[in-house]
N, C-alpha and C. Protein backbone atom coordinates (compact mmCIF):
# COMPACT_ATOMS: atom_id res chain seq x y z
N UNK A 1 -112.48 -61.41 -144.52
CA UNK A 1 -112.21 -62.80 -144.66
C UNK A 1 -111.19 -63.05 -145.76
N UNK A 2 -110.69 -64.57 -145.68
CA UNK A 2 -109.78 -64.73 -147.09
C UNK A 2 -110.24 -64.68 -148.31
N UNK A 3 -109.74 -64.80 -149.05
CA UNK A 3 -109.90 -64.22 -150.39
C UNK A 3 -109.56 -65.26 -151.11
N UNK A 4 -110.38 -66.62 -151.39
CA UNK A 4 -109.57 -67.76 -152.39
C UNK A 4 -109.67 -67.59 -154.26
N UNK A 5 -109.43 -68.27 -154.63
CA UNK A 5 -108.57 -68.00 -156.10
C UNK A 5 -108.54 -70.09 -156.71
N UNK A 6 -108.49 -70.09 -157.66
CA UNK A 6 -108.51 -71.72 -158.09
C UNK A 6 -108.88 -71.85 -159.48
N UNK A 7 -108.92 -73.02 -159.69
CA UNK A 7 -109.59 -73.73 -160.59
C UNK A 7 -110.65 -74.56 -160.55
N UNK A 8 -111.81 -74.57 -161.56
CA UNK A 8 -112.89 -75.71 -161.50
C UNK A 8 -112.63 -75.97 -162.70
N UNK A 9 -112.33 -77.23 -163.06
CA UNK A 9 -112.74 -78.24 -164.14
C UNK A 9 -113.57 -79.05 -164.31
N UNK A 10 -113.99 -79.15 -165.39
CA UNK A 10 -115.37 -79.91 -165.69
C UNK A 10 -115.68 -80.26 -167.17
N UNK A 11 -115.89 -81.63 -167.40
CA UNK A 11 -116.26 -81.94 -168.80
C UNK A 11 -117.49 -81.17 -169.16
N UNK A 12 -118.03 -81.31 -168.42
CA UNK A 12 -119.94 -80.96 -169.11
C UNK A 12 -119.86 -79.33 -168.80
N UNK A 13 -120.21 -79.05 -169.86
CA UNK A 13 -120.61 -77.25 -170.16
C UNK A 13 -122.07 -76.47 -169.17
N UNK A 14 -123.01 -77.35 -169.47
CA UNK A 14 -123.87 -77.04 -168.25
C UNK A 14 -123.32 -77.14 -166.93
N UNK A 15 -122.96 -78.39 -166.45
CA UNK A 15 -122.47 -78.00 -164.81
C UNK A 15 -121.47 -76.67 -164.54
N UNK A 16 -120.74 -76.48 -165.51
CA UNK A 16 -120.10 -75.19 -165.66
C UNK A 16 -120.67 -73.55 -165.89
N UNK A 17 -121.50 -74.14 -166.18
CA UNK A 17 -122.32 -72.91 -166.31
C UNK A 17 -123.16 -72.65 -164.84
N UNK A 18 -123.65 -73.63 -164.17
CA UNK A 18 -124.03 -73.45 -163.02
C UNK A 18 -123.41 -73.21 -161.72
N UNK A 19 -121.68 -73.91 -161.84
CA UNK A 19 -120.67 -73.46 -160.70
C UNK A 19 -120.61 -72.24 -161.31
N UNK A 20 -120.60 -71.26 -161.96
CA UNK A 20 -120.48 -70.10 -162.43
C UNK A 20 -121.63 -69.31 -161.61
N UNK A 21 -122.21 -69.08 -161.93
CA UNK A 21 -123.75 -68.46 -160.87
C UNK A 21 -123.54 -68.99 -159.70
N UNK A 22 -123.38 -70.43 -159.38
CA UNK A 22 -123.62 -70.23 -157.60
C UNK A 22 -121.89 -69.56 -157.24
N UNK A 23 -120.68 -69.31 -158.20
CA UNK A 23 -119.70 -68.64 -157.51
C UNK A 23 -119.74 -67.48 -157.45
N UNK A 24 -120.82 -66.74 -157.90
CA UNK A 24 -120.76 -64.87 -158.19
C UNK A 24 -121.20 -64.79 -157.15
N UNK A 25 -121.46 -65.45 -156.09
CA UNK A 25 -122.23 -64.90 -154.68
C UNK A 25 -121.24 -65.14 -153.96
N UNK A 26 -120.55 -65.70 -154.33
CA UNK A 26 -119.42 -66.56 -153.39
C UNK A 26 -117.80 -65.49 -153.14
N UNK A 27 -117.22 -65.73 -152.25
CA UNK A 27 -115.98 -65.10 -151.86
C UNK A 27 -114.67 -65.53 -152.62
N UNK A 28 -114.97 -65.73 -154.03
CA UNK A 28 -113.68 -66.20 -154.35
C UNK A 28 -113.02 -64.92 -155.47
N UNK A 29 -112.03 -64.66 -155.21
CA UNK A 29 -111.06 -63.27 -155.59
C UNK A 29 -110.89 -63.99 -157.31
N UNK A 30 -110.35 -64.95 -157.77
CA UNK A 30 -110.03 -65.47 -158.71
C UNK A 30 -110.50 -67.11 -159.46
N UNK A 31 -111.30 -66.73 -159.80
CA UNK A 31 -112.10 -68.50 -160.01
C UNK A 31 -112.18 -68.55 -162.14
N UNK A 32 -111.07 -69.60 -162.15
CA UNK A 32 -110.63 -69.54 -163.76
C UNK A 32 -111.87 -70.75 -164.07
N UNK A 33 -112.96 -70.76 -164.92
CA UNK A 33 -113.50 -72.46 -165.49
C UNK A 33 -113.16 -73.03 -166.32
N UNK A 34 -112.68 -73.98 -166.11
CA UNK A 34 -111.97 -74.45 -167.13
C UNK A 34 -113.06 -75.95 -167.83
N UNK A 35 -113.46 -75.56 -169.35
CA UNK A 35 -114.25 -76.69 -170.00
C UNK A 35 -112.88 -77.78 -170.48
N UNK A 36 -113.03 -79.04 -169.48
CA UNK A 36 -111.99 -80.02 -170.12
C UNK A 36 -112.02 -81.15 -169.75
N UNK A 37 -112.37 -82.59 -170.17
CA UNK A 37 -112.04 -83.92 -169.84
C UNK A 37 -110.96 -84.58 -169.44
N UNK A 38 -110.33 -83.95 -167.92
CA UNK A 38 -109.56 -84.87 -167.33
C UNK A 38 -108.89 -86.18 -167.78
N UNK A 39 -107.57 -86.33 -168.66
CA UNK A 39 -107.21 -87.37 -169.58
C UNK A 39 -105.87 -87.60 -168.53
N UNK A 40 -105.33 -88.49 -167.94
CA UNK A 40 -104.37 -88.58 -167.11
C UNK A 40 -102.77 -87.75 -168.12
N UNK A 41 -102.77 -88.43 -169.22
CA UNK A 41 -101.73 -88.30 -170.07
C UNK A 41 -101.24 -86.93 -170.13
N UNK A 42 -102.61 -85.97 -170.74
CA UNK A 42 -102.56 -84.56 -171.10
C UNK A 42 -102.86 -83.63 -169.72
N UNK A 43 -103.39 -83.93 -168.51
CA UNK A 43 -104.03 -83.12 -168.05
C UNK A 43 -102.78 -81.98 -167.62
N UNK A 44 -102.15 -82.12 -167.08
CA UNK A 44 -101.14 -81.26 -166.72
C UNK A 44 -100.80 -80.25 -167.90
N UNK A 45 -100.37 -80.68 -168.67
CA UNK A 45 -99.99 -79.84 -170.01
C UNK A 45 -101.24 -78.98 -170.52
N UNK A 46 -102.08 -79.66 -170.22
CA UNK A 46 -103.61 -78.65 -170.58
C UNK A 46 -104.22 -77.28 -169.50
N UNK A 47 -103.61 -77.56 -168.38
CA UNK A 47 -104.01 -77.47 -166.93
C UNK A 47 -102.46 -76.11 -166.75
N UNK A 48 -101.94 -76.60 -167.90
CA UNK A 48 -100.08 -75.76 -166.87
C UNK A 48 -101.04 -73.85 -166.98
N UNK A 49 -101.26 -73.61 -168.73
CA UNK A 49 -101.60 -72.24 -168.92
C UNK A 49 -102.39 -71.59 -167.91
N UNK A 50 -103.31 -72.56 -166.95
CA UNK A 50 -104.56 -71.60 -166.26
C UNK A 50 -103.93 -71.60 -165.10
N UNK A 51 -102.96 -72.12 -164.70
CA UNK A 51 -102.16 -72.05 -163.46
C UNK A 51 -100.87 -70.75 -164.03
N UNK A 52 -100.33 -70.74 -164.73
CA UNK A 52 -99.88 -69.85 -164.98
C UNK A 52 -100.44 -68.36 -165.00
N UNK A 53 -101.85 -68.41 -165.56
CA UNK A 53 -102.52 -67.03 -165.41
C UNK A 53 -103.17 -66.47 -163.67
N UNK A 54 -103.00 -67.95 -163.00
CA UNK A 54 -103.04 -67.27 -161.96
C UNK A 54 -101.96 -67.49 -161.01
N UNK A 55 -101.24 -68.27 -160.95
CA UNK A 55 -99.87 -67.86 -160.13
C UNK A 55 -98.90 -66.75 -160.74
N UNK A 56 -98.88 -66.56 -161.87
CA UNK A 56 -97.97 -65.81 -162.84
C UNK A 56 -96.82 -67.35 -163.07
N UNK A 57 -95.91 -66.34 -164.07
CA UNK A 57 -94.68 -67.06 -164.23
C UNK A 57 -93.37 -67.60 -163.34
N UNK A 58 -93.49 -66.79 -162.13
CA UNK A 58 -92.59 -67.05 -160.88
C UNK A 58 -92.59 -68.84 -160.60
N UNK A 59 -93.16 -69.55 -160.70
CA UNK A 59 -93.63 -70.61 -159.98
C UNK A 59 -93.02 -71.09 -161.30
N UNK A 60 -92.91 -70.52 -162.52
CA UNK A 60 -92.28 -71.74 -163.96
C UNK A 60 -91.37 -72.97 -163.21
N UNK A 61 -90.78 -73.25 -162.85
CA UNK A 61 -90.18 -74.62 -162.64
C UNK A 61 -90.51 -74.60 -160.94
N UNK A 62 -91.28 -74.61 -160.28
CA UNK A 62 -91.72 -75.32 -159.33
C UNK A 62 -93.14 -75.78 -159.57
N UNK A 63 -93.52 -76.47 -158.46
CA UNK A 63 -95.00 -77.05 -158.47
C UNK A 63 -95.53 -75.86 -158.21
N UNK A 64 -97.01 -75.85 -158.55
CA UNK A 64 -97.76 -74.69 -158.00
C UNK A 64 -98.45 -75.13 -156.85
N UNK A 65 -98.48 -74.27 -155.35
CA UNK A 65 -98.90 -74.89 -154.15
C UNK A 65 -100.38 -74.81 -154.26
N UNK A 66 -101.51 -75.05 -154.14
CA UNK A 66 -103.00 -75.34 -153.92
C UNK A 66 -103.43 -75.14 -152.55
N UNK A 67 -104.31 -74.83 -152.04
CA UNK A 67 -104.99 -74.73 -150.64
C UNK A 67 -105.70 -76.69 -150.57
N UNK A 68 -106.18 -76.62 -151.49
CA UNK A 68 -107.37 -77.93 -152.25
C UNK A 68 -106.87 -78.37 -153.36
N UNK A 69 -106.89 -80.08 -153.62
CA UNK A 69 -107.63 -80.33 -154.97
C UNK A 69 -108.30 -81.21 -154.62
N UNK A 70 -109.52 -80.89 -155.46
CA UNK A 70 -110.31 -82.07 -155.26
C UNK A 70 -110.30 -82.97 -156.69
N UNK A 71 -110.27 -84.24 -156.35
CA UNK A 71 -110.29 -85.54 -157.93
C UNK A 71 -111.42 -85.70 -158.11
N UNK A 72 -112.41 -85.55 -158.76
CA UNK A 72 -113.74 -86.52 -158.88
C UNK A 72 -114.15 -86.66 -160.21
N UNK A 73 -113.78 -87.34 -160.58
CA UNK A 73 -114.17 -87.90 -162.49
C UNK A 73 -114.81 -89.23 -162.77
N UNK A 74 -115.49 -89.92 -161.49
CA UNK A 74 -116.29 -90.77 -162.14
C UNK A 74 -115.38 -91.94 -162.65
N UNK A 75 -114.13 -92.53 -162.34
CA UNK A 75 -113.11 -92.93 -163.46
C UNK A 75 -111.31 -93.58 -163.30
N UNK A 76 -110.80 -92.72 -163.85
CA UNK A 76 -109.49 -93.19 -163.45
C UNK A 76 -108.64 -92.27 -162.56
N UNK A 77 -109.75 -91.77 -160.89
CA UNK A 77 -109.36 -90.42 -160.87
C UNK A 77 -107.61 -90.66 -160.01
N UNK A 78 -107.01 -91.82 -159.66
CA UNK A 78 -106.05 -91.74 -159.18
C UNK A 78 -105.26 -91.60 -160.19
N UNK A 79 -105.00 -92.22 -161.66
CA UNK A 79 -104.59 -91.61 -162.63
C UNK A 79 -103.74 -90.29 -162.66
N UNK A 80 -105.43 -89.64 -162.78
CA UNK A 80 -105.24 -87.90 -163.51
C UNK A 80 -104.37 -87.56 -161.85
N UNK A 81 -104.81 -87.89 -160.69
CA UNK A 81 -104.60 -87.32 -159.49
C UNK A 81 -102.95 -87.33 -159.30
N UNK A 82 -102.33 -88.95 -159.71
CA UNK A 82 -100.64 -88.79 -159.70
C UNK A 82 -100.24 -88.18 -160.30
N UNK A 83 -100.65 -88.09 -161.86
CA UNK A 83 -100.00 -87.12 -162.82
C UNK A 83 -100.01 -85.41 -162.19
N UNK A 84 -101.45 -84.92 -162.19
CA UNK A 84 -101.17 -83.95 -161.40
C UNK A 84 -100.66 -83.12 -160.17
N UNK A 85 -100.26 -84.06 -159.37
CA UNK A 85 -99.00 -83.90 -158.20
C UNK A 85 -97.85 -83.92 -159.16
N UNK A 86 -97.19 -83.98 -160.14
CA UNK A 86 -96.33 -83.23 -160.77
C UNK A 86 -95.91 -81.78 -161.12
N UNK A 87 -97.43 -81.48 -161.10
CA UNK A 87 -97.62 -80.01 -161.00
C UNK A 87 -97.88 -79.21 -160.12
N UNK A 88 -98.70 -80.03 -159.19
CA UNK A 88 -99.32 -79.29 -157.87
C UNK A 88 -99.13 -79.58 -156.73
N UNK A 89 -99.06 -78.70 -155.41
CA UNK A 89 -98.60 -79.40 -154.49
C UNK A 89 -100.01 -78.93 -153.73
N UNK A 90 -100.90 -79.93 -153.20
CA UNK A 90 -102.25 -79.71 -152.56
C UNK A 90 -101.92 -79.49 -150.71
N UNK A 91 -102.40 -78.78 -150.10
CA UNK A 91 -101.95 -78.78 -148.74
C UNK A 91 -103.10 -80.06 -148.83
N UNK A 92 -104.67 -80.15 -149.00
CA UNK A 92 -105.47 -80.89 -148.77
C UNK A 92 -105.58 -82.08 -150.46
N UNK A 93 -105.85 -82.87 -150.48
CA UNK A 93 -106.16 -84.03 -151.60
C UNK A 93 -107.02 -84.78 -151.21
N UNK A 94 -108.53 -84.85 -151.83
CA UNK A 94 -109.49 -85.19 -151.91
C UNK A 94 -109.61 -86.28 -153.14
N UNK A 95 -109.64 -87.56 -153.11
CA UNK A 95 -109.91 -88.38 -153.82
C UNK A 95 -111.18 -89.26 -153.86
N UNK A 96 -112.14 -89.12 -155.26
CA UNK A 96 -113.17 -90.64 -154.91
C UNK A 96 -112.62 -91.50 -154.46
N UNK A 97 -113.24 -92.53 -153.54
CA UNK A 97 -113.12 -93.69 -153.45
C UNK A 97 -114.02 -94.44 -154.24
N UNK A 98 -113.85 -95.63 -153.81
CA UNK A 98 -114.87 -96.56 -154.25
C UNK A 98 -115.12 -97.85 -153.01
N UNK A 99 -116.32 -97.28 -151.96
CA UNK A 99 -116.09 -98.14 -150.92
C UNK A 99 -116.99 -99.49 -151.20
N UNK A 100 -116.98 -99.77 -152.52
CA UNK A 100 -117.11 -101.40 -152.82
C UNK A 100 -116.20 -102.51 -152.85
N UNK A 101 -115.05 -101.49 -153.02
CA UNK A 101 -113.85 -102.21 -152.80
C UNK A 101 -113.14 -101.85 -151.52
N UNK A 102 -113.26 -102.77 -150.79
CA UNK A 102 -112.70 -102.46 -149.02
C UNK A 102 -111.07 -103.11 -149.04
N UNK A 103 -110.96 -102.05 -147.85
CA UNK A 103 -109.49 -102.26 -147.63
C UNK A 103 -109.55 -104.23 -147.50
N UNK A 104 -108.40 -104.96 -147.31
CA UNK A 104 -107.14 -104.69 -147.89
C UNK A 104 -106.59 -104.50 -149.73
N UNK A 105 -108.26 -104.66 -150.25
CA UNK A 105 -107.63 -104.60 -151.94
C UNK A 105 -107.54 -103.52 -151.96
N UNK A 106 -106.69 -102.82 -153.09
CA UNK A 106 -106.40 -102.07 -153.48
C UNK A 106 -106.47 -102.16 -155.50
N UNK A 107 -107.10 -100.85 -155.57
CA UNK A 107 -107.62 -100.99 -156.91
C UNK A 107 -107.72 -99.36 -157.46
N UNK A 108 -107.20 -99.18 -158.46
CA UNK A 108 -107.84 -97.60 -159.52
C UNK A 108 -107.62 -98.23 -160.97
N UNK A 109 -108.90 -97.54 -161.70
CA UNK A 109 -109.95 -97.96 -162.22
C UNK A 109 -108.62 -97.30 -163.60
N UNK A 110 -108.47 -97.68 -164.75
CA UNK A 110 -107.63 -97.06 -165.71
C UNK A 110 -108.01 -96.50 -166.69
N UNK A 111 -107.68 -95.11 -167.41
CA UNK A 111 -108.09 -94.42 -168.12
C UNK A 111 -108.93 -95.06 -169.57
N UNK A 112 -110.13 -95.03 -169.89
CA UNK A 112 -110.75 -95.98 -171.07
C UNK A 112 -111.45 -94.50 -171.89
N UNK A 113 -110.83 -94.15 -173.03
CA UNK A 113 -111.38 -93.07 -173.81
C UNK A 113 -113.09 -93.70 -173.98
N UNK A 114 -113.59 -94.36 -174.36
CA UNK A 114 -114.42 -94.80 -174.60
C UNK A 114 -115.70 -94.56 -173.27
N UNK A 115 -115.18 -95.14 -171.87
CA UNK A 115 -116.20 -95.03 -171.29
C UNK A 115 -116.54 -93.36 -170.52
N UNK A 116 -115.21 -92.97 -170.92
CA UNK A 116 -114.25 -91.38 -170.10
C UNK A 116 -116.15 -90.15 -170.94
N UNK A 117 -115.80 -91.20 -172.25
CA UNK A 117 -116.53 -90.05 -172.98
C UNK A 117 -118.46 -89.83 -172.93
N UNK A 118 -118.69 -91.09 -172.39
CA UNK A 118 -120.36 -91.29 -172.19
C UNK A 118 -120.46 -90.16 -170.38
N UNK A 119 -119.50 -89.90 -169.99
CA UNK A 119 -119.59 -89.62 -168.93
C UNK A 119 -120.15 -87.66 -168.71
N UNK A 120 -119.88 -87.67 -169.87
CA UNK A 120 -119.44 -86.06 -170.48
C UNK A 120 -120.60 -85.97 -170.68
């Protein structure tokens, strides 16, 4: 079978510790964890080094291509999600919604250090 490779990010250290154990059973060739609070501003710049250790340096001035990303932060995830299409090019993009708010509004929720951090 294929052989996938990625990133998991995650504020909270326990949930990280648990995608860790359920991935040692799992088929993934390269799985980096990354402990970090999704900040729209920084995430890329925080995010470039662990993409670098696994694409290598070849990819330095292109996007790095993704199979997946998935957004889910509880938050300002369209934010972090535009900024990071600077860096990444997702064949698939998975975003929360929020189906309280029905089409035709249109709404993402904006980065608040304050509430970003009770979430953690």
């Amino acid at each position: 079978g294929r052989k996938f490779s990625g990133l998991l990010i995650d504020a909270n250290a326990t949930d990280l510790v648990r995608c860790q154990q359920n991935l040692e059973a799992s088929n993934f060739e390269a799985m980096r964890l990354v402990h970090l609070a999704a900040v729209p501003k920084t995430v890329s710049k925080l995010l470039q080094p662990h993409l670098i250790a696994l694409f290598g340096d070849k990819l330095a001035f292109q996007k790095y291509p993704l199979d997946l990303l998935v957004v889910d932060i509880d938050g300002c995830d369209c934010a972090v999600a535009e900024e990071l299409m600077q860096l990444v090019v997702p064949m698939i993009l998975v975003i929360e919604i929020a189906f309280h708010f029905p089409p035709p509004f249109r709404f993402s929720a904006q980065h608040d250090s304050e509430h970003s951090a009770k979430w953690q």
